[in-house]
C-alpha atoms as a PDB file:
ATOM      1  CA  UNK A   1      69.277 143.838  98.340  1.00  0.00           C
ATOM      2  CA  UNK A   2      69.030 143.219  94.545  1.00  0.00           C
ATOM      3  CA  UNK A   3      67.361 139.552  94.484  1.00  0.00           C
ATOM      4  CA  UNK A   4      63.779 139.551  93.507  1.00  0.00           C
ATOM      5  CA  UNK A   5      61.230 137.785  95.060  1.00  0.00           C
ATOM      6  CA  UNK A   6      60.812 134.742  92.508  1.00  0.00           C
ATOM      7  CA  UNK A   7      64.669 134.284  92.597  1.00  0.00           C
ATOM      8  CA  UNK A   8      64.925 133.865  96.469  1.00  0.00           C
ATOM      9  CA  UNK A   9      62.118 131.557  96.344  1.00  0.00           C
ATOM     10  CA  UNK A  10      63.444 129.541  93.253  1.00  0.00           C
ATOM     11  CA  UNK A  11      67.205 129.284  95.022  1.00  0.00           C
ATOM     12  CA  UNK A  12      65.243 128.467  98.471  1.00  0.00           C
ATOM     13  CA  UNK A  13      63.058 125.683  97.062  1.00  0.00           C
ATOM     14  CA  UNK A  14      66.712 124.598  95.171  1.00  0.00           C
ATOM     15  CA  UNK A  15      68.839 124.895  98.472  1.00  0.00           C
ATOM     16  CA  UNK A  16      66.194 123.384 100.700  1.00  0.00           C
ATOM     17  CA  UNK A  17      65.177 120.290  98.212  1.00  0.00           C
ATOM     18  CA  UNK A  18      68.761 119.041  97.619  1.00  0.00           C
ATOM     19  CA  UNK A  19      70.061 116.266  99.579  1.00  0.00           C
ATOM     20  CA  UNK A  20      73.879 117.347  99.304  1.00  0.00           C
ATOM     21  CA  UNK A  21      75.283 117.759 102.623  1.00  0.00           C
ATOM     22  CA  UNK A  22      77.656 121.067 101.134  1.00  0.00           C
ATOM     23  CA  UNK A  23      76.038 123.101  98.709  1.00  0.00           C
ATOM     24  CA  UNK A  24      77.786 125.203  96.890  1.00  0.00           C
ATOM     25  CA  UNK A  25      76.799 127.856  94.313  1.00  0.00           C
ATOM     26  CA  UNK A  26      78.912 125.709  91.880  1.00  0.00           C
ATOM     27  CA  UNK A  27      75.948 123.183  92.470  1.00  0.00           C
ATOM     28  CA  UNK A  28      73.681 126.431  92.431  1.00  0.00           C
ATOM     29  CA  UNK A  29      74.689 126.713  89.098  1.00  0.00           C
ATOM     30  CA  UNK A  30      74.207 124.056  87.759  1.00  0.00           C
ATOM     31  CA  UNK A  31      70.570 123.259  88.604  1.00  0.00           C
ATOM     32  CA  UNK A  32      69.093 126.858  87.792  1.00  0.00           C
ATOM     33  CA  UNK A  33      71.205 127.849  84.888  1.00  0.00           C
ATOM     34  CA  UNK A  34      72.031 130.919  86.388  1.00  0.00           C
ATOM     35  CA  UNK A  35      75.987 131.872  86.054  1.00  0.00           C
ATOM     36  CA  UNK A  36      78.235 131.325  88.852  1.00  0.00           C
ATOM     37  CA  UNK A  37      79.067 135.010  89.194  1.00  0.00           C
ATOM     38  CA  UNK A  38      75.758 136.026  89.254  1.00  0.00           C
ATOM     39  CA  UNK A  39      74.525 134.021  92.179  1.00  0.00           C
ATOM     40  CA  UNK A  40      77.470 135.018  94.402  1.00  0.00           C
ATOM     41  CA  UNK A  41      76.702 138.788  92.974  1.00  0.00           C
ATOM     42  CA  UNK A  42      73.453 138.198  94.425  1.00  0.00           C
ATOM     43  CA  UNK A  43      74.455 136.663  97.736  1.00  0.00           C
ATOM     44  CA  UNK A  44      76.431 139.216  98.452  1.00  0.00           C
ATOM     45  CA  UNK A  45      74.291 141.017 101.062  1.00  0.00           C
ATOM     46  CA  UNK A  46      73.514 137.928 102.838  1.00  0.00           C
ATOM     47  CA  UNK A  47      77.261 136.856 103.026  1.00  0.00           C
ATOM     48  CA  UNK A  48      80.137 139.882 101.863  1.00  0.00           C
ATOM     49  CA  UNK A  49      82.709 136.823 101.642  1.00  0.00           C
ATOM     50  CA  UNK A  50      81.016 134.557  99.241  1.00  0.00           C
ATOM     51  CA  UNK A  51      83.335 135.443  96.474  1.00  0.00           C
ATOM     52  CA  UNK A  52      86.000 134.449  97.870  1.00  0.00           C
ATOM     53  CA  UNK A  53      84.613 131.348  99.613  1.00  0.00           C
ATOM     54  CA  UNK A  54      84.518 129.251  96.710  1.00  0.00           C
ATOM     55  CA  UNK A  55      83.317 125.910  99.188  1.00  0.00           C
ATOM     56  CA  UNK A  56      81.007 128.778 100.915  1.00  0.00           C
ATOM     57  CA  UNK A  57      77.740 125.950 101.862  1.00  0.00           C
ATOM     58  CA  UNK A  58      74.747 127.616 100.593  1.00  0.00           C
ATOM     59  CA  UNK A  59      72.649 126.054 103.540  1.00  0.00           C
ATOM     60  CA  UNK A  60      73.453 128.800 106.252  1.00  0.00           C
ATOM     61  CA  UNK A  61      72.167 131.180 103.735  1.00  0.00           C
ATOM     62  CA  UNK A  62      68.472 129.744 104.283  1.00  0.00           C
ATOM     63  CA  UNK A  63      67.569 131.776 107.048  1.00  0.00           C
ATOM     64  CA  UNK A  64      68.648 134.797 105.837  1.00  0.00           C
ATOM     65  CA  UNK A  65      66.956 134.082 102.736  1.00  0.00           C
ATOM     66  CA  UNK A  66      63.547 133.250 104.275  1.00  0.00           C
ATOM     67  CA  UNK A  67      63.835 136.517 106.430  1.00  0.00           C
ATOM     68  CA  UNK A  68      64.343 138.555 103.597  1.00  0.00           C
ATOM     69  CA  UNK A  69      61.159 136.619 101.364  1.00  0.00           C
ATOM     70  CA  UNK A  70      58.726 137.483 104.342  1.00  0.00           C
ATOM     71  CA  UNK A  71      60.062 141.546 104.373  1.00  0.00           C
ATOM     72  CA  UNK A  72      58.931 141.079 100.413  1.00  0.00           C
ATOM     73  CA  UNK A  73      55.803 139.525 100.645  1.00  0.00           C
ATOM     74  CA  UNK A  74      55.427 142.743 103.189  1.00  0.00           C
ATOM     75  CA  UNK A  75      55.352 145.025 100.453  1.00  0.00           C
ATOM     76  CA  UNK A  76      52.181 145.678  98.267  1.00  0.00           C
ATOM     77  CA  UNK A  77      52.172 144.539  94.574  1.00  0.00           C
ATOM     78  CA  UNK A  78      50.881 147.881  92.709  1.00  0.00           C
ATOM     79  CA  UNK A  79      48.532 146.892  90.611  1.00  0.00           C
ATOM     80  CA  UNK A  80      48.817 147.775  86.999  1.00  0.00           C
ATOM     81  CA  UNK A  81      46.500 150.480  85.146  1.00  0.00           C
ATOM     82  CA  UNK A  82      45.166 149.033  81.975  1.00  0.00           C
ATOM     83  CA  UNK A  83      42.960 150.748  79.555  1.00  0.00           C
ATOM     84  CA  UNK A  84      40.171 149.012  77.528  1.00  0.00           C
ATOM     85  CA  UNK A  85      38.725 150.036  74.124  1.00  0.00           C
ATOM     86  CA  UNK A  86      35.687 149.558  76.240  1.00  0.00           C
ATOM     87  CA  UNK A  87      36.589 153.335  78.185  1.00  0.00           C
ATOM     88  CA  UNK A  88      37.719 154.633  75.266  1.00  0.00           C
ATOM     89  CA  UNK A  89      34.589 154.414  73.686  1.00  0.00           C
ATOM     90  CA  UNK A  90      32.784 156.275  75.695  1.00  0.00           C
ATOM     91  CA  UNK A  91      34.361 159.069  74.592  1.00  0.00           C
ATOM     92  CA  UNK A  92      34.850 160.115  71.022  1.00  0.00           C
ATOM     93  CA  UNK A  93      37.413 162.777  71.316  1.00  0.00           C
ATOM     94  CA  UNK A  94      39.905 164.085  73.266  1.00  0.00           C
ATOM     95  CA  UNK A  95      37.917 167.213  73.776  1.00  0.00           C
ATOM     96  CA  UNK A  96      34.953 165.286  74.952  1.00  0.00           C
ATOM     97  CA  UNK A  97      37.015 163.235  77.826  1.00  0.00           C
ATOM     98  CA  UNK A  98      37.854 166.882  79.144  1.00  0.00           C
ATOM     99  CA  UNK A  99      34.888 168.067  79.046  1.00  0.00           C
ATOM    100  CA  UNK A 100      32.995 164.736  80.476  1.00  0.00           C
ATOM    101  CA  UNK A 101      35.266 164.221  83.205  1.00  0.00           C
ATOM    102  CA  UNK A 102      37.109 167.962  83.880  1.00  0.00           C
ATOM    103  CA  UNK A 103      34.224 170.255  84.034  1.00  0.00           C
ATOM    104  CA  UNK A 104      31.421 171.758  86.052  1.00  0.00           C
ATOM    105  CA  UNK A 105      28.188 171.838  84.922  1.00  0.00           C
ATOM    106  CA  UNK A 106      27.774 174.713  82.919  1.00  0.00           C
ATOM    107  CA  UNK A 107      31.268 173.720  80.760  1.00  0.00           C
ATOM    108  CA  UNK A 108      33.441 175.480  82.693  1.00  0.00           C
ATOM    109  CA  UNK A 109      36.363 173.767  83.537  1.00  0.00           C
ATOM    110  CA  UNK A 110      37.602 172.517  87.141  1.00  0.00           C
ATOM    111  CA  UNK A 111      40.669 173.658  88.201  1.00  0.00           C
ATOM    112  CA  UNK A 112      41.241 171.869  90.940  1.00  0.00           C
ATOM    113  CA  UNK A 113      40.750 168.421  89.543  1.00  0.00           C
ATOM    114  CA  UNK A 114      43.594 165.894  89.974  1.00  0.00           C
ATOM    115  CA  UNK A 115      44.691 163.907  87.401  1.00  0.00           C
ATOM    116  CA  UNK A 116      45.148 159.940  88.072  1.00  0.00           C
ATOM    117  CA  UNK A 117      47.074 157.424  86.576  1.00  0.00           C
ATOM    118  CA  UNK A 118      44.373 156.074  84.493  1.00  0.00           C
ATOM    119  CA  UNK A 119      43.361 159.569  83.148  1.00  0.00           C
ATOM    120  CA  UNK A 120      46.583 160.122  82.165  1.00  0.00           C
ATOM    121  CA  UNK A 121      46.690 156.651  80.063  1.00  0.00           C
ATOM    122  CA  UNK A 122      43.460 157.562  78.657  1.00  0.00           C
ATOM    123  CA  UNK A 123      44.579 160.899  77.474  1.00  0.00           C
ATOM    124  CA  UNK A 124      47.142 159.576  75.652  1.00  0.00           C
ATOM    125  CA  UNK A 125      45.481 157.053  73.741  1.00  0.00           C
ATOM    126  CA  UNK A 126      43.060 158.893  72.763  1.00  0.00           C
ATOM    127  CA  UNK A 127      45.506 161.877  71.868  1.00  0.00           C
ATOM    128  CA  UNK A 128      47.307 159.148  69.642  1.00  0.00           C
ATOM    129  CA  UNK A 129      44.211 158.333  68.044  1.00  0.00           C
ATOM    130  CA  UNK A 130      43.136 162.104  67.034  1.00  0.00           C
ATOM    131  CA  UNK A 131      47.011 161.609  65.842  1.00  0.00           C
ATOM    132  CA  UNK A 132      46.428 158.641  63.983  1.00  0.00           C
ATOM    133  CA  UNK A 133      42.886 160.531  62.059  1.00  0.00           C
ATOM    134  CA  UNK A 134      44.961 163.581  61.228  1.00  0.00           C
ATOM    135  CA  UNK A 135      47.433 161.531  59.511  1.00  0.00           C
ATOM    136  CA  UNK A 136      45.135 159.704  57.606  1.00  0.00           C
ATOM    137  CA  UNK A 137      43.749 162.830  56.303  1.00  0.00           C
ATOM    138  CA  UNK A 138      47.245 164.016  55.171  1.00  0.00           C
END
């Protein structure tokens, strides 16, 4: 199924709201902006036939639709990893991040540490600032 979530619940609140007896996607249409082929592009693993229906009432979709919007709020939003200038300054270098955060006391360096999302992000930037120092010195 290809419809996000904020689409099924924008063309539920539409379908649901409207006080046509027959709704087509025609009518669809022409309330969301979305084009014609799109919709019925969309629909098409609710209903295979909707392309050829042109009529096809967009009412029997509704419980379809609403079964598919609960198996979506199911599934767990990942959260985004941002990093801050606040974490970057903690370190100044690149080579003090590894040695802060990778190493045993002693400065030898862990080889069984795992690297995380957010460690990776922070390596970069601060990669692409050492980067953006060398150039300056150029």
């Amino acid at each position: 199924m290809s419809i996000s979530k904020t689409n099924v619940k924008k063309y539920l609140k539409i379908i649901t709201e409207t006080k046509k007896k027959v709704f087509t996607c025609d009518d669809l249409s022409k309330i969301s902006g979305i084009k014609v082929e799109v919709l019925r592009n969309e629909f098409l693993d609710f209903y295979p036939l909707i392309g050829l229906e042109i009529n096809y009432d967009l009412h029997s979709l509704v419980p379809a639709l609403e079964t598919y919007l609960t198996k979506l709020e199911k599934v767990p939003v990942k959260k985004r990893v941002v990093v801050r200038n606040k974490t970057l300054k903690k370190y100044k270098t690149f080579v003090d991040y590894i040695y802060k955060k990778m190493t045993f006391s002693g400065g030898m360096l862990d080889s069984g540490y795992v690297l995380s999302i957010e460690d990776v992000k922070i390596l970069k930037k601060l990669l692409n600032n050492e980067e953006k120092k060398l150039n300056k010195k150029k």
